[in-house]
N, C-alpha and C. Protein backbone atom coordinates (compact mmCIF):
# COMPACT_ATOMS: atom_id res chain seq x y z
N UNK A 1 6.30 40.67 -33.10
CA UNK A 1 4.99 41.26 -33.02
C UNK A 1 5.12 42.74 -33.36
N UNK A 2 4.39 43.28 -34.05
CA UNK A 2 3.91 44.38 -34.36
C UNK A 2 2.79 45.14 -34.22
N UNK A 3 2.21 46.42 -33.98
CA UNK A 3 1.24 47.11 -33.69
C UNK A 3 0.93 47.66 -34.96
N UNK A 4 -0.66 47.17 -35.08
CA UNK A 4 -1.35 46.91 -36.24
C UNK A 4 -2.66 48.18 -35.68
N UNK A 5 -2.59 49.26 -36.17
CA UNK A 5 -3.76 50.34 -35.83
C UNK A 5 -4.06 49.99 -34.23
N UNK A 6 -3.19 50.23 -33.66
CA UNK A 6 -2.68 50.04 -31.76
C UNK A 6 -3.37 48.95 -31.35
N UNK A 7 -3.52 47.58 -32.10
CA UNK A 7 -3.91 46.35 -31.50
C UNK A 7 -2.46 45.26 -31.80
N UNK A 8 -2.20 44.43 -31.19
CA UNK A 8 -1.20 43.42 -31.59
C UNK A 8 -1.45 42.57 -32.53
N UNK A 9 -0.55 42.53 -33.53
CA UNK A 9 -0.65 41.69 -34.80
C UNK A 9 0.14 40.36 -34.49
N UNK A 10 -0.42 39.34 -34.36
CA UNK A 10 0.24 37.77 -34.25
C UNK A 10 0.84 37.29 -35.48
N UNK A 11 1.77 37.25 -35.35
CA UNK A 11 2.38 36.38 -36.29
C UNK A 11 2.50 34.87 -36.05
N UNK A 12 2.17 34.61 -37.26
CA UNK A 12 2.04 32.75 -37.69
C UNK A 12 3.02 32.24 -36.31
N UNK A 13 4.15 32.32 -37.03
CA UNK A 13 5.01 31.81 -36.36
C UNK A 13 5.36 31.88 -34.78
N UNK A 14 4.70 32.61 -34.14
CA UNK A 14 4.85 32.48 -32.34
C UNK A 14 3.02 31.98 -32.17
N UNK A 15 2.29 31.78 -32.70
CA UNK A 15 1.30 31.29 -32.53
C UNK A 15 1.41 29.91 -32.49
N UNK A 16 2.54 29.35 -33.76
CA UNK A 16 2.38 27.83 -33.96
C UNK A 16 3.72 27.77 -32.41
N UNK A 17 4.28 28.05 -32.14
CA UNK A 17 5.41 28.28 -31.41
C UNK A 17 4.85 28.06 -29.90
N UNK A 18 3.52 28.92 -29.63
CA UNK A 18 2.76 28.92 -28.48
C UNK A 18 1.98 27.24 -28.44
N UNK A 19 1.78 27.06 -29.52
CA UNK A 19 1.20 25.56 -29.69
C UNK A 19 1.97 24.69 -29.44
N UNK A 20 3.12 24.58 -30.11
CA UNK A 20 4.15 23.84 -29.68
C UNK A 20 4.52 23.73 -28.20
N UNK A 21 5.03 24.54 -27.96
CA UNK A 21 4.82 24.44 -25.89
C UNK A 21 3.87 23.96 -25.50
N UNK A 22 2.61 23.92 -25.22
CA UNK A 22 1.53 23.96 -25.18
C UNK A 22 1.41 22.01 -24.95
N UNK A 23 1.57 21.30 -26.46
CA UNK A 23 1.54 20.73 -26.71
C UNK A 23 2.61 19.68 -26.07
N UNK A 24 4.08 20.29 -25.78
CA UNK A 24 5.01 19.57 -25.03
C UNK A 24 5.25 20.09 -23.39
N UNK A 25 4.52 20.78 -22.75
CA UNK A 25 3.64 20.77 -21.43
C UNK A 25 2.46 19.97 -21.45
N UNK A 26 1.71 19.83 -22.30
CA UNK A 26 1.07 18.69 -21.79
C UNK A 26 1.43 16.79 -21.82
N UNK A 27 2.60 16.52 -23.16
CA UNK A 27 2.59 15.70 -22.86
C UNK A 27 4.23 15.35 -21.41
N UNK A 28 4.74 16.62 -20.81
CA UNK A 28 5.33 16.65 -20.04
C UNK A 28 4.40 15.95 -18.07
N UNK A 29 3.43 16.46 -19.36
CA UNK A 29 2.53 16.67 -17.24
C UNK A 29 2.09 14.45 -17.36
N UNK A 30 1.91 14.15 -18.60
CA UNK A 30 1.27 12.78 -19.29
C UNK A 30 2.06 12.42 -18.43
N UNK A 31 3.61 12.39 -19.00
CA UNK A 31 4.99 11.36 -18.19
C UNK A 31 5.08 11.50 -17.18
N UNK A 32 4.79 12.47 -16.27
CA UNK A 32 4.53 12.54 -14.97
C UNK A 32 3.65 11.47 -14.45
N UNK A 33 2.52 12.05 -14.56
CA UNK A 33 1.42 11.05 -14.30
C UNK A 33 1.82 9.73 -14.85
N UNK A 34 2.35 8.96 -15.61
CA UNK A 34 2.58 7.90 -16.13
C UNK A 34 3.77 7.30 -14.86
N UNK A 35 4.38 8.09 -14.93
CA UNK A 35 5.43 7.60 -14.08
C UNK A 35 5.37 7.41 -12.60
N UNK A 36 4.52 8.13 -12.16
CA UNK A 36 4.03 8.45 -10.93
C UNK A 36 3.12 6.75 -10.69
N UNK A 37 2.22 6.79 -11.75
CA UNK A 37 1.11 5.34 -11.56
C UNK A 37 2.21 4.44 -11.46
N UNK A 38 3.13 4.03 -12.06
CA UNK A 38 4.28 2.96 -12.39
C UNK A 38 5.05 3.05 -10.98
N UNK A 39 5.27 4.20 -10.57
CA UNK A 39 5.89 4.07 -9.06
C UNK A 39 5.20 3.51 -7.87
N UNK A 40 3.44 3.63 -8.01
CA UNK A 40 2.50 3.07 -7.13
C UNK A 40 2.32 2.08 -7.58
N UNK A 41 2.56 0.96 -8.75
CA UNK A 41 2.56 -0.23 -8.99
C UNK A 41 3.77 -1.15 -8.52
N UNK A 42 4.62 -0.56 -9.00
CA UNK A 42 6.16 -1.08 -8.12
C UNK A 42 5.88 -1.18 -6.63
N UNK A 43 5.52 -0.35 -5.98
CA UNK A 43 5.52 -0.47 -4.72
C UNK A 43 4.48 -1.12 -4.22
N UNK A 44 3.38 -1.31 -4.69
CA UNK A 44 2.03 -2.02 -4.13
C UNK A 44 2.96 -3.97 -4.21
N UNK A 45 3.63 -4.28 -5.94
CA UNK A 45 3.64 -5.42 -6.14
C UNK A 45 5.07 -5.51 -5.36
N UNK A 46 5.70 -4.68 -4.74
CA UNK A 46 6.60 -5.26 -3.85
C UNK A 46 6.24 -5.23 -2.60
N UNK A 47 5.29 -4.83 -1.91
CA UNK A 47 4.62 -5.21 -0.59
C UNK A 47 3.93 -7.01 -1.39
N UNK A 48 3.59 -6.82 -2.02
CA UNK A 48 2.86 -8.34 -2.41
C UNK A 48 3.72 -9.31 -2.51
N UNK A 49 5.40 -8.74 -2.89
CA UNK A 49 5.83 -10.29 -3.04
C UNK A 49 6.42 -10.30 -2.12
N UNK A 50 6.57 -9.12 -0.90
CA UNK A 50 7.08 -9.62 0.67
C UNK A 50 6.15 -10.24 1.33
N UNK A 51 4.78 -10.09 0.73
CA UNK A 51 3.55 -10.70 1.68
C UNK A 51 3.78 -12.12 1.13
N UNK A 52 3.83 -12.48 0.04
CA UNK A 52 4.54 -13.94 -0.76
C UNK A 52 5.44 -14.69 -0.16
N UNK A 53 6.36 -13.65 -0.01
CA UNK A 53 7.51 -14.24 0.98
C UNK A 53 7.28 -14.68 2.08
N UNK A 54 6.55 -14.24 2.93
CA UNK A 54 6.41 -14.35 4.31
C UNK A 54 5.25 -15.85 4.44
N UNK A 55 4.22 -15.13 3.23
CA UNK A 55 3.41 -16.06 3.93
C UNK A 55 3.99 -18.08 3.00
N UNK A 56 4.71 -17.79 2.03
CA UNK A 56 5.60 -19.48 1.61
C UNK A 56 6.41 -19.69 3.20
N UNK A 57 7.26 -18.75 3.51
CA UNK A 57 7.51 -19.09 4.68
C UNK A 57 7.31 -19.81 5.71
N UNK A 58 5.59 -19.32 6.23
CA UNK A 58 5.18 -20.13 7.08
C UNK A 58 4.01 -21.58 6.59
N UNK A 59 3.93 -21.54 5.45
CA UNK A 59 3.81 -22.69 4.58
C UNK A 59 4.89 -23.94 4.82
N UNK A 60 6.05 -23.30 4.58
CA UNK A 60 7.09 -24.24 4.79
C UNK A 60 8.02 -24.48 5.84
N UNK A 61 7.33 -23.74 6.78
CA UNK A 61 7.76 -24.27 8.45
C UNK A 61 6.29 -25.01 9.21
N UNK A 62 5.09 -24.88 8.46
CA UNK A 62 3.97 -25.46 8.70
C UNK A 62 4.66 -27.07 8.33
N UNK A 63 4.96 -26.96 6.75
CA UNK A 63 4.69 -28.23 6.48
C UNK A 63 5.95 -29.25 6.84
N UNK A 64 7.03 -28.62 7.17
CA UNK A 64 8.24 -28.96 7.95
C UNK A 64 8.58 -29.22 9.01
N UNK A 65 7.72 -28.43 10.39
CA UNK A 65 7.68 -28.72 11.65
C UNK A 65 6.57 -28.53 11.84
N UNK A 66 5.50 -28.57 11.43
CA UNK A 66 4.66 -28.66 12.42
C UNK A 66 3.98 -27.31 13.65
N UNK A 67 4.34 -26.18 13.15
CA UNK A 67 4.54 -25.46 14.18
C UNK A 67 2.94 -24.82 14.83
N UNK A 68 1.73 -24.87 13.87
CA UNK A 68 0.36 -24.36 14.28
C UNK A 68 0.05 -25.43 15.00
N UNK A 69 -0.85 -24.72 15.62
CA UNK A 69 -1.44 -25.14 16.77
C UNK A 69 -2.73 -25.79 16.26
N UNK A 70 -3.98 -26.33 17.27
CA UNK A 70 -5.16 -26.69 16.51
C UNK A 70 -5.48 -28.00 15.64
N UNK A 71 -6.61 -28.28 15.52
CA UNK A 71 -6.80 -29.91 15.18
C UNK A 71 -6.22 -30.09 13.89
N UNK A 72 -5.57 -30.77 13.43
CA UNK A 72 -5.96 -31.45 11.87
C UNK A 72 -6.64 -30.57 10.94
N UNK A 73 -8.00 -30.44 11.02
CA UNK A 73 -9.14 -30.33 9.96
C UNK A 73 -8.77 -28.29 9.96
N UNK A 74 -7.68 -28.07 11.11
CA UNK A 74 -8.05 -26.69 11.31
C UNK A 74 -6.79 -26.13 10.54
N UNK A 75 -5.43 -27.06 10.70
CA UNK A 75 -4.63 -26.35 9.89
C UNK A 75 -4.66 -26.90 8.36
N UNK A 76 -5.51 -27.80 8.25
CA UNK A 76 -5.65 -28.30 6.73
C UNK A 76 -6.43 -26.91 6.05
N UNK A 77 -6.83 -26.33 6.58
CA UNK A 77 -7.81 -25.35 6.44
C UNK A 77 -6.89 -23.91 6.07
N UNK A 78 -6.18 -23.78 7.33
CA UNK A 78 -5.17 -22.87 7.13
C UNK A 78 -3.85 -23.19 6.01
N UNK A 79 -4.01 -23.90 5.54
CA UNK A 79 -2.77 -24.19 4.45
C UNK A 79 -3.39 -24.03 3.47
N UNK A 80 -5.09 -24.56 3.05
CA UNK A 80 -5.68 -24.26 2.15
C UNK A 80 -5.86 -22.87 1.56
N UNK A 81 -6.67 -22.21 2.68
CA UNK A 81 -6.06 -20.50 2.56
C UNK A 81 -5.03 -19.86 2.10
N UNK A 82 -3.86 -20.47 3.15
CA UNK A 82 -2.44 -20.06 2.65
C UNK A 82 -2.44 -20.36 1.25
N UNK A 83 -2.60 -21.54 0.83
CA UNK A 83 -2.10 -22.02 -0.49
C UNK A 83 -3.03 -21.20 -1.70
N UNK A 84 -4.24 -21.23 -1.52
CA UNK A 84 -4.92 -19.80 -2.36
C UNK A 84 -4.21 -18.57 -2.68
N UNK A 85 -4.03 -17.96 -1.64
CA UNK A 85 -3.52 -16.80 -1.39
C UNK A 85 -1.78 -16.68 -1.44
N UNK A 86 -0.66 -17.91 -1.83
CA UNK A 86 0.35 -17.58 -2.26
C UNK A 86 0.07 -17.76 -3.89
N UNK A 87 -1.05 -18.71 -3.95
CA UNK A 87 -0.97 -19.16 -5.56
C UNK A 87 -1.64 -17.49 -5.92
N UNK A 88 -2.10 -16.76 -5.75
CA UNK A 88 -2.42 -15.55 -6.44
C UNK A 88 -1.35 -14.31 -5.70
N UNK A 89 -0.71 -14.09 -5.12
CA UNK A 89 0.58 -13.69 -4.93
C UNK A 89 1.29 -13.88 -6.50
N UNK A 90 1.61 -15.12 -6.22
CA UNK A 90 2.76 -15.89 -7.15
C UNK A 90 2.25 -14.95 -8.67
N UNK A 91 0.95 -15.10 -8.96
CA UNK A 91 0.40 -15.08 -10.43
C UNK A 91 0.75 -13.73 -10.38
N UNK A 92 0.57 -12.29 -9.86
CA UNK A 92 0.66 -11.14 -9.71
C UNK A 92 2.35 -11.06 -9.66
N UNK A 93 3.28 -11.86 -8.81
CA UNK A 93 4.57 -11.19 -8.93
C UNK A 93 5.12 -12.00 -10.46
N UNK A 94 4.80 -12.71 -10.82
CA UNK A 94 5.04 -13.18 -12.28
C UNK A 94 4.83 -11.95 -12.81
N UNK A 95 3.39 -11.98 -13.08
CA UNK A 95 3.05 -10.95 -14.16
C UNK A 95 3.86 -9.49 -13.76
N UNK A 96 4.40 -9.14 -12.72
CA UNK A 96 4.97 -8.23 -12.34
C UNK A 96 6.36 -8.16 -13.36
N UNK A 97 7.11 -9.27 -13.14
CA UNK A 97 8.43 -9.54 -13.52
C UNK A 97 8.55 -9.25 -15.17
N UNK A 98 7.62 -10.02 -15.51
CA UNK A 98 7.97 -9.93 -16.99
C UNK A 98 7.31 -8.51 -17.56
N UNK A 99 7.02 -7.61 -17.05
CA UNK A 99 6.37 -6.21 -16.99
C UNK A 99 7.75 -5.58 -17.47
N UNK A 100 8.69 -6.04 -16.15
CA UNK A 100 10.04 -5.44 -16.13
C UNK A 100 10.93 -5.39 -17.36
């Protein structure tokens, strides 16, 4: 830089230079944020496939021993639920996996 009648004269070259930074600070702050969302997805779909886990679990001590309580019509009910709710588990930690 040089003093041009006592104002600063820009040269090309630290202007495109200032752009350049500019340009790789912002896509610095992008990968952040990118990476950051990807860390709250990992962790949401691994609470989901421990909730998966847990709840096949008692699916398969339901349907093995017997262990709920309540009529017939009540745990047919509760397995139905269960079975909803691992079958969309399941579909989410799939689609999780092959993400990977």
């Amino acid at each position: 830089m040089r003093l041009l009648n006592g104002s600063m004269y820009k040269m090309p070259e630290m202007e495109q230079m200032k752009r350049g930074i500019a340009h790789l600070q912002g896509e610095v702050k992008r990968f952040k944020e990118d990476a950051s969302a990807q860390k709250e997805d990992v962790a949401m779909l691994k609470k989901r496939e421990f909730q998966f886990n847990i709840i096949h679990r008692e699916v398969f001590h339901f349907l093995t021993r017997g262990r709920w309580g309540g009529s017939s019509e009540e745990q047919a009910r509760q397995v139905e639920r269960l079975s909803a709710h691992t079958m969309e588990q399941e579909a989410d930690i799939v689609e999780w996996r092959s993400m990977r």
